[in-house]
N, C-alpha and C. Protein backbone atom coordinates (compact mmCIF):
# COMPACT_ATOMS: atom_id res chain seq x y z
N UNK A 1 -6.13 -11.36 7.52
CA UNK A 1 -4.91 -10.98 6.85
C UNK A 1 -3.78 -11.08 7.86
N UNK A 2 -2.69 -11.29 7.56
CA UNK A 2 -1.89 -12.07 8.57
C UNK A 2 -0.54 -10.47 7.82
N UNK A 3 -1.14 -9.55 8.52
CA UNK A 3 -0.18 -7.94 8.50
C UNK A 3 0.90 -8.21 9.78
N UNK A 4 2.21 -7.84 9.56
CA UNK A 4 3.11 -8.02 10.51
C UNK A 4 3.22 -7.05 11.43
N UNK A 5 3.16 -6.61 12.78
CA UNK A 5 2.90 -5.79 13.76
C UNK A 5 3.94 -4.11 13.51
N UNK A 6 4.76 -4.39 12.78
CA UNK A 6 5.69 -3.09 12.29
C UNK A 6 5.14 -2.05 11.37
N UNK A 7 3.76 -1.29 12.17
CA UNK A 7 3.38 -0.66 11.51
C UNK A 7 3.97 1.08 11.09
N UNK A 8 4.09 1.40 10.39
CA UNK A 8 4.63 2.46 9.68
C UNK A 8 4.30 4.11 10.71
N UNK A 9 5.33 4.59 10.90
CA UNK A 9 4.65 6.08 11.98
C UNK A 9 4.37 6.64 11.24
N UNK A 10 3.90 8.00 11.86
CA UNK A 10 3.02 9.03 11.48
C UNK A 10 4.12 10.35 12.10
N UNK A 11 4.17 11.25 11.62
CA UNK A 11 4.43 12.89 12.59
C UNK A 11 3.51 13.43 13.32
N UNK A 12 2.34 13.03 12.81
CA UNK A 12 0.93 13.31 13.65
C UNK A 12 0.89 12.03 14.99
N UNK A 13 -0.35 12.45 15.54
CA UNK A 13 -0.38 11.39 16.63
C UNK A 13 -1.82 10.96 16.30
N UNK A 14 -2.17 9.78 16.50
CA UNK A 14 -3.41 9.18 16.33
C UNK A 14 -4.25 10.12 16.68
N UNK A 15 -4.24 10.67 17.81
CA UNK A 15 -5.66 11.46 17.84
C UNK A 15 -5.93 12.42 17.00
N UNK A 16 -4.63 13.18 16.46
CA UNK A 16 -4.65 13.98 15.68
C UNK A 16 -5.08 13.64 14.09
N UNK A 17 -4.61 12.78 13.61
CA UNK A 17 -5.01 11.98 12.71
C UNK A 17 -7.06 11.53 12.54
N UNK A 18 -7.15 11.20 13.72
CA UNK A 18 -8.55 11.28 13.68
C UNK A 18 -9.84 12.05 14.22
N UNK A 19 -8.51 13.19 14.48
CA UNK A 19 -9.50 14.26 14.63
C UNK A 19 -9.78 15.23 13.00
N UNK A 20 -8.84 14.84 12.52
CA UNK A 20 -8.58 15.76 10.56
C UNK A 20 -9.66 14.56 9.84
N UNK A 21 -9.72 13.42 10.31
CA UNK A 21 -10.34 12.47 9.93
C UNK A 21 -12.10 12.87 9.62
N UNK A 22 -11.97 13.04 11.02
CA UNK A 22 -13.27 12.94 11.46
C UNK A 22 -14.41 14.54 11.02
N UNK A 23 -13.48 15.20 10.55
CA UNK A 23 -13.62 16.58 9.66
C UNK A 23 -13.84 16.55 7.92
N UNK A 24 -13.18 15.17 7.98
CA UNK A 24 -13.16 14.68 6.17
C UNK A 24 -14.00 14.19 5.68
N UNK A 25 -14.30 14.49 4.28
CA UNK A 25 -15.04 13.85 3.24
C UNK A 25 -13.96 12.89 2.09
N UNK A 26 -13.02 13.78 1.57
CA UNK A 26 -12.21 12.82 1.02
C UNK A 26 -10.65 12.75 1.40
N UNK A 27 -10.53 11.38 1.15
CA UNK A 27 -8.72 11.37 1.43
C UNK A 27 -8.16 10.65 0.30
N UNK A 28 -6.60 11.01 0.11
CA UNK A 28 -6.01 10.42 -1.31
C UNK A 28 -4.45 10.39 -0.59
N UNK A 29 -3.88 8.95 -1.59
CA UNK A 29 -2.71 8.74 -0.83
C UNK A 29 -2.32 7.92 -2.63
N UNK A 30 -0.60 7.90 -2.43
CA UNK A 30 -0.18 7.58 -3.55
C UNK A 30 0.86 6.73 -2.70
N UNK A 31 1.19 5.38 -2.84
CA UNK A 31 2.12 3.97 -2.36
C UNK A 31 2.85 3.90 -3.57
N UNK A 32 3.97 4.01 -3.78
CA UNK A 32 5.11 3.82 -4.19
C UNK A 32 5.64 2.55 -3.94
N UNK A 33 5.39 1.43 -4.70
CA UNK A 33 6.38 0.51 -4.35
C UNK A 33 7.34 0.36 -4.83
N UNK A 34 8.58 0.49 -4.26
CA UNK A 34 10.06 0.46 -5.11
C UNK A 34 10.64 -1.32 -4.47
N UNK A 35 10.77 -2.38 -5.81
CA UNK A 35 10.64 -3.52 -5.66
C UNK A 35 12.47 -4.07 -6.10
N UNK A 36 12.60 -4.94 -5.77
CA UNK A 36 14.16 -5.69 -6.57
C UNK A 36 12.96 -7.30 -6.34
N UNK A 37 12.93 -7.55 -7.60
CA UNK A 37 12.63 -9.18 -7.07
C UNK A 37 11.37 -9.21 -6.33
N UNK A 38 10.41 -7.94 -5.83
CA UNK A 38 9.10 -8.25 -5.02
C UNK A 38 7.83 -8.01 -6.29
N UNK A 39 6.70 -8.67 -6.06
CA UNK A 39 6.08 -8.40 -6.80
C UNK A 39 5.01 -7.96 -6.30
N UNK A 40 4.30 -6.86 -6.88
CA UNK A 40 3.80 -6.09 -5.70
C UNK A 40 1.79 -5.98 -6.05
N UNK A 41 1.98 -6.79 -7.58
CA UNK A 41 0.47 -6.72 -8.31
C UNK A 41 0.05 -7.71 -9.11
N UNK A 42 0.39 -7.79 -10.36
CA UNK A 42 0.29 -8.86 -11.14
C UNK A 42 1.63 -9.41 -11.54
N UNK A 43 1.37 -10.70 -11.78
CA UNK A 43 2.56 -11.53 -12.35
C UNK A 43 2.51 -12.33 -12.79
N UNK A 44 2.84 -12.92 -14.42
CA UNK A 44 1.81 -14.13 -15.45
C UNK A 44 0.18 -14.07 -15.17
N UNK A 45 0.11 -13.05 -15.31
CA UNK A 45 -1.62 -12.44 -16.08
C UNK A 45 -2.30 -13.08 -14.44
N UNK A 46 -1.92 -13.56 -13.05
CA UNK A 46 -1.86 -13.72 -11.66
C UNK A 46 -1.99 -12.54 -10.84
N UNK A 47 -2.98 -12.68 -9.89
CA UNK A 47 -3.14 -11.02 -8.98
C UNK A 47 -2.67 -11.81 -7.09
N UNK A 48 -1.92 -13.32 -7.69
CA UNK A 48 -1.81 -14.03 -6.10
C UNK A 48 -0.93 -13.49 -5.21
N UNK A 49 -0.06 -12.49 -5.88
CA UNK A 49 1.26 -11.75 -4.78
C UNK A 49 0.50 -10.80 -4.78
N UNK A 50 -1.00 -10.06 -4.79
CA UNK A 50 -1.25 -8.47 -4.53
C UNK A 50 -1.14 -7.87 -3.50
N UNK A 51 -0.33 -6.66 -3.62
CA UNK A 51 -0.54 -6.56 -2.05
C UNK A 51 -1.77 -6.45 -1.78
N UNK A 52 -1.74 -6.38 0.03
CA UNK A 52 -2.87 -5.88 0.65
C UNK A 52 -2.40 -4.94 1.82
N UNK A 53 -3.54 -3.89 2.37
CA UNK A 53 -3.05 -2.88 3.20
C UNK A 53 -3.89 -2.48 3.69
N UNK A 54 -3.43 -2.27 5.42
CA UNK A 54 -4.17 -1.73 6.12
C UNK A 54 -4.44 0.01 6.39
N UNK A 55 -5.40 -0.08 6.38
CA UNK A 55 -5.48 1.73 6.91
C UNK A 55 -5.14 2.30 8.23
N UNK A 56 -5.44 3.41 8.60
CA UNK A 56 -5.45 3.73 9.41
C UNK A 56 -5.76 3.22 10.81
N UNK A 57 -7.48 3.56 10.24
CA UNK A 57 -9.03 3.21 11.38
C UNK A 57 -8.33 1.56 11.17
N UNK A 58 -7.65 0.89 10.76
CA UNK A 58 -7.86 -0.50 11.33
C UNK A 58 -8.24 -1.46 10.05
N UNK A 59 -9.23 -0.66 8.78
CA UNK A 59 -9.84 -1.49 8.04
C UNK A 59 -8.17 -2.15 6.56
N UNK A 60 -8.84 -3.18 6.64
CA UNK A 60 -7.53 -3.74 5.76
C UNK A 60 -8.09 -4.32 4.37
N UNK A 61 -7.44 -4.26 3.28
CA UNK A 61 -8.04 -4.65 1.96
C UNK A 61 -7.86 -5.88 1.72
N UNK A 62 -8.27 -6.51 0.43
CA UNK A 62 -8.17 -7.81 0.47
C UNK A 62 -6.05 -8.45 -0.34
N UNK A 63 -6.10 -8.59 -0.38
CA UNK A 63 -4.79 -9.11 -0.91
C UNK A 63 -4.92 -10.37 -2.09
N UNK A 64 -3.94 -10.73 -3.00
CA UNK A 64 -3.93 -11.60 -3.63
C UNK A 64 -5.22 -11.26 -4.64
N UNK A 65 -5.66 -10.50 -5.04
CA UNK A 65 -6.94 -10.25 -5.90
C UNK A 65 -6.31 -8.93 -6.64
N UNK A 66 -7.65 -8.49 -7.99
CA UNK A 66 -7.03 -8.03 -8.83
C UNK A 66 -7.92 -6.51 -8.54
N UNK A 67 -8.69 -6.52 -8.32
CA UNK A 67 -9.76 -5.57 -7.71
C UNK A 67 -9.97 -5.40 -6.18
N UNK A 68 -9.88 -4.36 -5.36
CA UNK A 68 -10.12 -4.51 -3.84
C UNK A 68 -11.50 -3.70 -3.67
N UNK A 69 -12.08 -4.91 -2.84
CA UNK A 69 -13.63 -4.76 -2.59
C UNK A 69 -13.74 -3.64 -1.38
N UNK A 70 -14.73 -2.70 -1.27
CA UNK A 70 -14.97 -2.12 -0.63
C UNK A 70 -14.16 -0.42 -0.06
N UNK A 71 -13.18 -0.60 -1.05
CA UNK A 71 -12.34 0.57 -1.09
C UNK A 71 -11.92 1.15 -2.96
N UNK A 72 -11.24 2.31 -3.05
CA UNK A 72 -10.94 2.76 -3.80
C UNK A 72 -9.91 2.38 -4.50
N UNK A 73 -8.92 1.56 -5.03
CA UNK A 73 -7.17 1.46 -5.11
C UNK A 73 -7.34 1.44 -6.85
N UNK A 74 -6.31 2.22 -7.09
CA UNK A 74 -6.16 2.08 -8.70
C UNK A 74 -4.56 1.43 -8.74
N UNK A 75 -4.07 0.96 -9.94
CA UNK A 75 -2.75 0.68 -9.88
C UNK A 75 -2.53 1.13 -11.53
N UNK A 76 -2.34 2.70 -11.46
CA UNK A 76 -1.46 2.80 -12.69
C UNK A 76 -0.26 2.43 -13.22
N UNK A 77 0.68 2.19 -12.72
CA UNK A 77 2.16 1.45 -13.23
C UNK A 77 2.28 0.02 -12.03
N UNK A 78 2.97 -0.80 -12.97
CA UNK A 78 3.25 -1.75 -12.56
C UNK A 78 4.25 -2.44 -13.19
N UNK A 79 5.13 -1.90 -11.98
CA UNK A 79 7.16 -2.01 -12.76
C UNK A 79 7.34 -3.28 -11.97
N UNK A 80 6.80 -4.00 -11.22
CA UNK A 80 7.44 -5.06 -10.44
C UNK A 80 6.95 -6.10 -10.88
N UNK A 81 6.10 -6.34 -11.86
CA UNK A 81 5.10 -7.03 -12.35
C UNK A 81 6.03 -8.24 -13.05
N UNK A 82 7.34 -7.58 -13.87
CA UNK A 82 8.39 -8.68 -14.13
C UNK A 82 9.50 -9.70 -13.48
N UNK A 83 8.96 -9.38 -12.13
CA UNK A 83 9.52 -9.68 -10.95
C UNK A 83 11.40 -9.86 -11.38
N UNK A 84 11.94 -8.90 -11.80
CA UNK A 84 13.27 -8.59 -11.78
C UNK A 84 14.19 -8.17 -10.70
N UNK A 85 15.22 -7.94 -10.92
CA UNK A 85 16.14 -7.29 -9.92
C UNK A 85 16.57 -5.90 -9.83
N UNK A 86 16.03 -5.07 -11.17
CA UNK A 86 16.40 -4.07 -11.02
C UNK A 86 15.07 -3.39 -10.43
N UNK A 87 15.39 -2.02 -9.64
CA UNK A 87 14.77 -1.29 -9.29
C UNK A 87 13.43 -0.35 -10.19
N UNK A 88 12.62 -1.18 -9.76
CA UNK A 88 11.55 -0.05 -10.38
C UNK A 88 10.57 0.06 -9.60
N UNK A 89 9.35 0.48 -9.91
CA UNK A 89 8.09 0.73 -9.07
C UNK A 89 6.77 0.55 -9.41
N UNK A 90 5.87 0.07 -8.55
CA UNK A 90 4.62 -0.21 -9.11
C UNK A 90 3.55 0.84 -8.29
N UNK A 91 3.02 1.84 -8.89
CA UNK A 91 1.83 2.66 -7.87
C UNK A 91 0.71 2.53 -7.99
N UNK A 92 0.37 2.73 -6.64
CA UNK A 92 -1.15 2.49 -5.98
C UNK A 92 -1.66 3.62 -5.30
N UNK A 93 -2.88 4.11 -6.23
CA UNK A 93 -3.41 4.73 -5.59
C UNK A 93 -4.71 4.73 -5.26
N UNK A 94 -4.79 5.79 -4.00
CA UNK A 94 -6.22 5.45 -2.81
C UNK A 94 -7.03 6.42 -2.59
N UNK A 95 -8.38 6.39 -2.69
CA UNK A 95 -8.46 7.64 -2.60
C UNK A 95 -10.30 7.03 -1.57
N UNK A 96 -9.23 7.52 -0.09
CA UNK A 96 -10.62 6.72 0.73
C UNK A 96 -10.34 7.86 1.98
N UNK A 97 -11.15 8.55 2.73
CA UNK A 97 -11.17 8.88 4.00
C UNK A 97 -10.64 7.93 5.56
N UNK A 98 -10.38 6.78 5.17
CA UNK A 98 -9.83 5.97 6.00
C UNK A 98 -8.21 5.97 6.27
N UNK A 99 -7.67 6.96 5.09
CA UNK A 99 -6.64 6.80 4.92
C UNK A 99 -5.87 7.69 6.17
N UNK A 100 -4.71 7.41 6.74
CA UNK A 100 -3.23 6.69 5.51
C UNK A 100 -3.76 5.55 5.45
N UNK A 101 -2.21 5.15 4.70
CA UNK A 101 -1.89 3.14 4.66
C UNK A 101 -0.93 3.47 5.77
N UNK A 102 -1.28 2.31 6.85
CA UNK A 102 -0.55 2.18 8.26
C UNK A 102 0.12 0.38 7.81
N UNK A 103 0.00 0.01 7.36
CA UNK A 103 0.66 -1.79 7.12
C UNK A 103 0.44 -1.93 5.80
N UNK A 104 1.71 -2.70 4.89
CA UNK A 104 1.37 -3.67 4.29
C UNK A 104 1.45 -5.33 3.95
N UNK A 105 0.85 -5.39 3.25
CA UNK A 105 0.96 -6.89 2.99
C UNK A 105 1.42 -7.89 1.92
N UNK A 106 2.36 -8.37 2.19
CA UNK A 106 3.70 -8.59 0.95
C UNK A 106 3.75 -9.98 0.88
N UNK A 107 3.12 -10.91 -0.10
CA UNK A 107 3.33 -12.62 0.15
C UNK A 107 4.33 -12.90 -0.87
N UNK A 108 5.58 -12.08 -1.35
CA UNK A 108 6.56 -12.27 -1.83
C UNK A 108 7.69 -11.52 -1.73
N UNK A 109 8.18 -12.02 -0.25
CA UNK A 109 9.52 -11.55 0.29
C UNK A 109 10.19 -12.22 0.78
N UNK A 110 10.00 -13.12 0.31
CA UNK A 110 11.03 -14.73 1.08
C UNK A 110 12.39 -14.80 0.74
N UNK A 111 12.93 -14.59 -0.24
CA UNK A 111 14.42 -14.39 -0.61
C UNK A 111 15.41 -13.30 0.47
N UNK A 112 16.42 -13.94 0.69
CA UNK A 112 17.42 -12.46 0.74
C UNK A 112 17.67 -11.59 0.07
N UNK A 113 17.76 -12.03 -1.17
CA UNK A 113 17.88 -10.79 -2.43
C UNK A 113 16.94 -10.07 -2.69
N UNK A 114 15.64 -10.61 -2.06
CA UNK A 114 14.47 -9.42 -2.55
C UNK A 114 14.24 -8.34 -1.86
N UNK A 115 13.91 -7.47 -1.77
CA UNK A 115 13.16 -6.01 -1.03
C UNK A 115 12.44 -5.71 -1.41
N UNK A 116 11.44 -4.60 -0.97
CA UNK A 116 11.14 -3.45 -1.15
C UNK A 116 10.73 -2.32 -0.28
N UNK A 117 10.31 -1.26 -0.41
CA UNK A 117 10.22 0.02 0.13
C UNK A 117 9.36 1.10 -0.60
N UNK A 118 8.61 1.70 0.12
CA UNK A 118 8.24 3.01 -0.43
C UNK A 118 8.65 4.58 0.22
N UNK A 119 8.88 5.55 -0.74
CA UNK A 119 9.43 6.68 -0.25
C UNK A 119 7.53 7.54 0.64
N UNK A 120 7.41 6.67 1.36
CA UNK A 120 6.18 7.61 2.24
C UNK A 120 6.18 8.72 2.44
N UNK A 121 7.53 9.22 2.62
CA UNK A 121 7.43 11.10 2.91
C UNK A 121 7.38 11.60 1.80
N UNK A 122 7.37 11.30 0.63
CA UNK A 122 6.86 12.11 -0.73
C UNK A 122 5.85 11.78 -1.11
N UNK A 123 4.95 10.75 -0.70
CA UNK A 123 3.41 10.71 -0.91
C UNK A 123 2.90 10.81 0.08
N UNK A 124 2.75 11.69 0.85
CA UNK A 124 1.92 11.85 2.31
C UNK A 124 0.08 11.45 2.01
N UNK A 125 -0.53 11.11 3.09
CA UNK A 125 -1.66 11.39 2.44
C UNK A 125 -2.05 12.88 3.10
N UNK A 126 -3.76 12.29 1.98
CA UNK A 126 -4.62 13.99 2.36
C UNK A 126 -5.95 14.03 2.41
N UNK A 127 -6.06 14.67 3.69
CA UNK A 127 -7.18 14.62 4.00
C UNK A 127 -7.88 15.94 3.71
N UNK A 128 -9.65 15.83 3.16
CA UNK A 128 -9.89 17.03 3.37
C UNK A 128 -11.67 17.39 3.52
């Protein structure tokens, strides 16, 4: 997976992170994608823009697919799916002990006009 090195901080510090880790059975995290123009899941009945994302520990999902192997991800809404300009959101949620999401993976951000973003400090994850 070709993830770009700008990975996302933490308030915790890695060790700390995998020391709550390493205490856990389950973890759950909710990704917010807020899109103009990105498409963040499906698009013409297509899963080729999906994202993909890395965790924490390192392990990364698959991308461009409609199902991710070996992890948990659900995608209840999917507002970017019309690949428009107005602001909406598509969520993903995770529910894996590997978590957070530390990178993602976006194969439709080539425009200037496009963005996106997620509000991370209102979906923290959780470990427990």
């Amino acid at each position: 997976m070709s993830i770009k090195p700008n990975n996302l901080t933490f308030a915790l510090t890695d060790a700390q992170i995998n020391n709550i880790r390493s205490l856990s059975t389950e973890g759950k995290q909710t990704y917010v994608g807020t899109c103009d123009g990105v498409i963040h899941y499906e698009y013409n009945a297509s899963y080729t823009y999906a994202f993909g994302f890395r965790y924490h520990t390192g392990f990364e999902t698959a991308f461009g697919v409609q199902t991710y192997p070996n992890t948990t991800i659900s995608v209840p809404a999917d507002g970017c799916e019309t690949n428009n300009t107005s602001s909406t959101d598509t969520v993903f949620e995770f529910r894996d002990v590997r978590l957070p999401v530390l990178n993602v993976n976006s194969r439709d951000n080539g425009n200037l006009s496009e963005a996106f973003g997620s509000p991370l400090l209102s979906n923290p994850a959780w470990l427990r």
